[in-house]
Protein backbone atom coordinates (compact mmCIF):
# COMPACT_ATOMS: atom_id res chain seq x y z
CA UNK A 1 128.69 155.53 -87.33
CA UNK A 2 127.65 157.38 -84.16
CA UNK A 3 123.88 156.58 -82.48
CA UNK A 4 123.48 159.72 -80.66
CA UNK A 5 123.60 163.10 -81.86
CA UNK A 6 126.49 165.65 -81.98
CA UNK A 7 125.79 168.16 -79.11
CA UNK A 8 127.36 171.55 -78.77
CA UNK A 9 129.51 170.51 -76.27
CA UNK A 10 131.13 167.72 -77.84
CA UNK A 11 131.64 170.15 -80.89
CA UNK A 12 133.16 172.71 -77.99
CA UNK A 13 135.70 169.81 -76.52
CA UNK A 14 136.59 168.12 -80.29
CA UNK A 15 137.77 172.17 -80.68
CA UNK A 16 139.45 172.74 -77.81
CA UNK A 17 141.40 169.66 -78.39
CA UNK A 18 142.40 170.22 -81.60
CA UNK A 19 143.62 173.80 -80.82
CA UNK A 20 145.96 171.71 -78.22
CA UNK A 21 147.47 169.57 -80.45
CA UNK A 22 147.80 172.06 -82.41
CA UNK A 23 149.76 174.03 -79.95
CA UNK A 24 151.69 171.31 -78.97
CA UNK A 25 152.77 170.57 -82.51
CA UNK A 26 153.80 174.46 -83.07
CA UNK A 27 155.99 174.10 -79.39
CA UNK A 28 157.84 171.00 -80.88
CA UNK A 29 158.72 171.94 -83.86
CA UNK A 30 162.41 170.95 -84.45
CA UNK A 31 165.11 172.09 -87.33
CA UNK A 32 167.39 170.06 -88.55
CA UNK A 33 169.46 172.70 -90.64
CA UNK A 34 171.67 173.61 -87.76
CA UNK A 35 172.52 170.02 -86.48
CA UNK A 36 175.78 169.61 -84.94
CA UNK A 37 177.58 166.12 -84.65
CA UNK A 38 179.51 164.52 -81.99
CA UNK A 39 182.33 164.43 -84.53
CA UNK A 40 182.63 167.90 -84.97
CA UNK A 41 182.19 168.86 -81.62
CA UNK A 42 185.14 166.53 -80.92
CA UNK A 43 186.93 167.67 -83.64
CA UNK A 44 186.43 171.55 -81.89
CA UNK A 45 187.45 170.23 -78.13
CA UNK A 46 191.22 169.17 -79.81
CA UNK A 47 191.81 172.41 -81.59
CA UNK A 48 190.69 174.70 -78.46
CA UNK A 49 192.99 172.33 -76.30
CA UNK A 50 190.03 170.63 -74.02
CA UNK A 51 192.28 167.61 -73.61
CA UNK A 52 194.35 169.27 -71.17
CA UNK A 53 191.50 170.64 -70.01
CA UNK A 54 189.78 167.34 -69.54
CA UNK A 55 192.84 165.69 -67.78
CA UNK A 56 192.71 168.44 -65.32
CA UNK A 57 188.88 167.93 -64.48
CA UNK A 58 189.52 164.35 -64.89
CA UNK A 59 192.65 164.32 -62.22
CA UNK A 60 190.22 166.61 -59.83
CA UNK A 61 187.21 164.30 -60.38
CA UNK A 62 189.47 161.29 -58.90
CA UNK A 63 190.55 163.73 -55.89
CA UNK A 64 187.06 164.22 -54.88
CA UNK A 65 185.67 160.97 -55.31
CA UNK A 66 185.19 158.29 -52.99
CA UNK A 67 185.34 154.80 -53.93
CA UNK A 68 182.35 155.04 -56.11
CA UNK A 69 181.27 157.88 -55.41
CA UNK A 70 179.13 160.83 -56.98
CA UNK A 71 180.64 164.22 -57.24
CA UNK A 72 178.74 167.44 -58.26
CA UNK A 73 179.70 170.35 -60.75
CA UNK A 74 179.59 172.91 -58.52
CA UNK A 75 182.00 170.75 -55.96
CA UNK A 76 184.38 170.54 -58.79
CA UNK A 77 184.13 174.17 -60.27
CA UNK A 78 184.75 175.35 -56.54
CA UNK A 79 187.77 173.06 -56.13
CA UNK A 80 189.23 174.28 -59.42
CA UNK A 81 188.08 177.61 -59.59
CA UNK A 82 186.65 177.38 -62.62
CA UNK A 83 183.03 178.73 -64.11
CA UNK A 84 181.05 175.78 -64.40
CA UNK A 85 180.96 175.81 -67.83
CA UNK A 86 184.82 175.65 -68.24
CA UNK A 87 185.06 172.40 -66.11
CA UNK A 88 181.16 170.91 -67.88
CA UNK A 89 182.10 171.21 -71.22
CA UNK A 90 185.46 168.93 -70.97
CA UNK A 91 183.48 166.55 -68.92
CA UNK A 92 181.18 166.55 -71.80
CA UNK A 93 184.27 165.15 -73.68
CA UNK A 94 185.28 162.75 -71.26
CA UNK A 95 182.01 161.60 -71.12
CA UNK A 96 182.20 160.95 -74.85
CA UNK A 97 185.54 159.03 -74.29
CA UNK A 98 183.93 157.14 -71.75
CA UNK A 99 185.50 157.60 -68.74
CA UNK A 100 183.19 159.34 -66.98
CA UNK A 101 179.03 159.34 -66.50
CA UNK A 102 177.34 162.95 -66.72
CA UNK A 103 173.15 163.05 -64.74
CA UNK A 104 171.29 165.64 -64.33
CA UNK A 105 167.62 164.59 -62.47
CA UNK A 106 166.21 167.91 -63.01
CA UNK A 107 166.21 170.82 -65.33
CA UNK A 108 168.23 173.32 -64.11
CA UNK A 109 169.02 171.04 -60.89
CA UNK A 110 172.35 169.91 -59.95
CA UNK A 111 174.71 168.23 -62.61
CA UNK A 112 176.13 164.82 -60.91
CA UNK A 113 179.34 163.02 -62.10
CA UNK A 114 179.92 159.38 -60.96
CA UNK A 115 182.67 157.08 -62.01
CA UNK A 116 182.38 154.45 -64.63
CA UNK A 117 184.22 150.99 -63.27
CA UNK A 118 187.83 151.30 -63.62
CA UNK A 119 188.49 154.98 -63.12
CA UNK A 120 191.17 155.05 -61.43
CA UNK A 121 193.39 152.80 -64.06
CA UNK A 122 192.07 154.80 -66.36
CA UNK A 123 193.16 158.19 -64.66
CA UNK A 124 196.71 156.76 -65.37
CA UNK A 125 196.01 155.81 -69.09
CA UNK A 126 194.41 159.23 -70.00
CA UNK A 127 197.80 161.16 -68.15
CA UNK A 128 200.12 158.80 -69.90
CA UNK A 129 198.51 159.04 -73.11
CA UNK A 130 198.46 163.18 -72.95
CA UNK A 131 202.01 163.49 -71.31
CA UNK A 132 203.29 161.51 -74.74
């Protein structure tokens, strides 16, 4: 139960707020209809041929890295000559195989790529596994 009285301007502020939420809900509104899985997008990287893909960002990845070391899209798109799309999307699948860790700090900043431990014996695994 409120003591004082509703002023105008508390009526003025309860509206403005409301028309902000409301705003905010129409901005997040999500749809689920067109969800796409991991699975199938997985399924899609083997058919188009993204492994070989992937070993060939994933052999260029070990070139430019240092021991532990960070390397950025744009290094790797230069060094391969490739649209940064072409070498993101297999890391995407790398990263989903776990060899690899995808951060981007910013939207619309710089995409980093840093090793996960053991990247080099896996390097070797990955080319022995495709060359079979």
């Amino acid at each position: 139960m409120r003591k004082q009285p509703i002023t105008l301007y508390d009526l003025i502020n309860l509206l403005r707020n409301a028309e902000k939420e409301e705003r905010r809900r129409q901005r997040e509104v999500w749809s689920f209809d067109g969800l796409v899985y991991t699975e199938e997008v997985v399924s899609i990287a083997h058919e188009e041929a993204y492994q070989e893909s992937a070993m060939q960002v994933l052999s260029c990845f070990a070139d430019c890295a240092t021991s532990g070391g960070i390397v950025t899209l744009s290094d790797m798109a230069n060094r391969l000559s490739w649209p940064p799309v072409h070498v993101f999307i297999p890391l995407l699948f790398l990263m989903y195989e776990g060899y690899l860790e995808i951060i981007q700090e910013t939207f619309f900043g710089e995409v980093y790529i840093s090793p996960l431990p053991g990247l080099y014996a896996v390097n070797h695994e990955y080319q022995s596994i495709s060359t079979n």
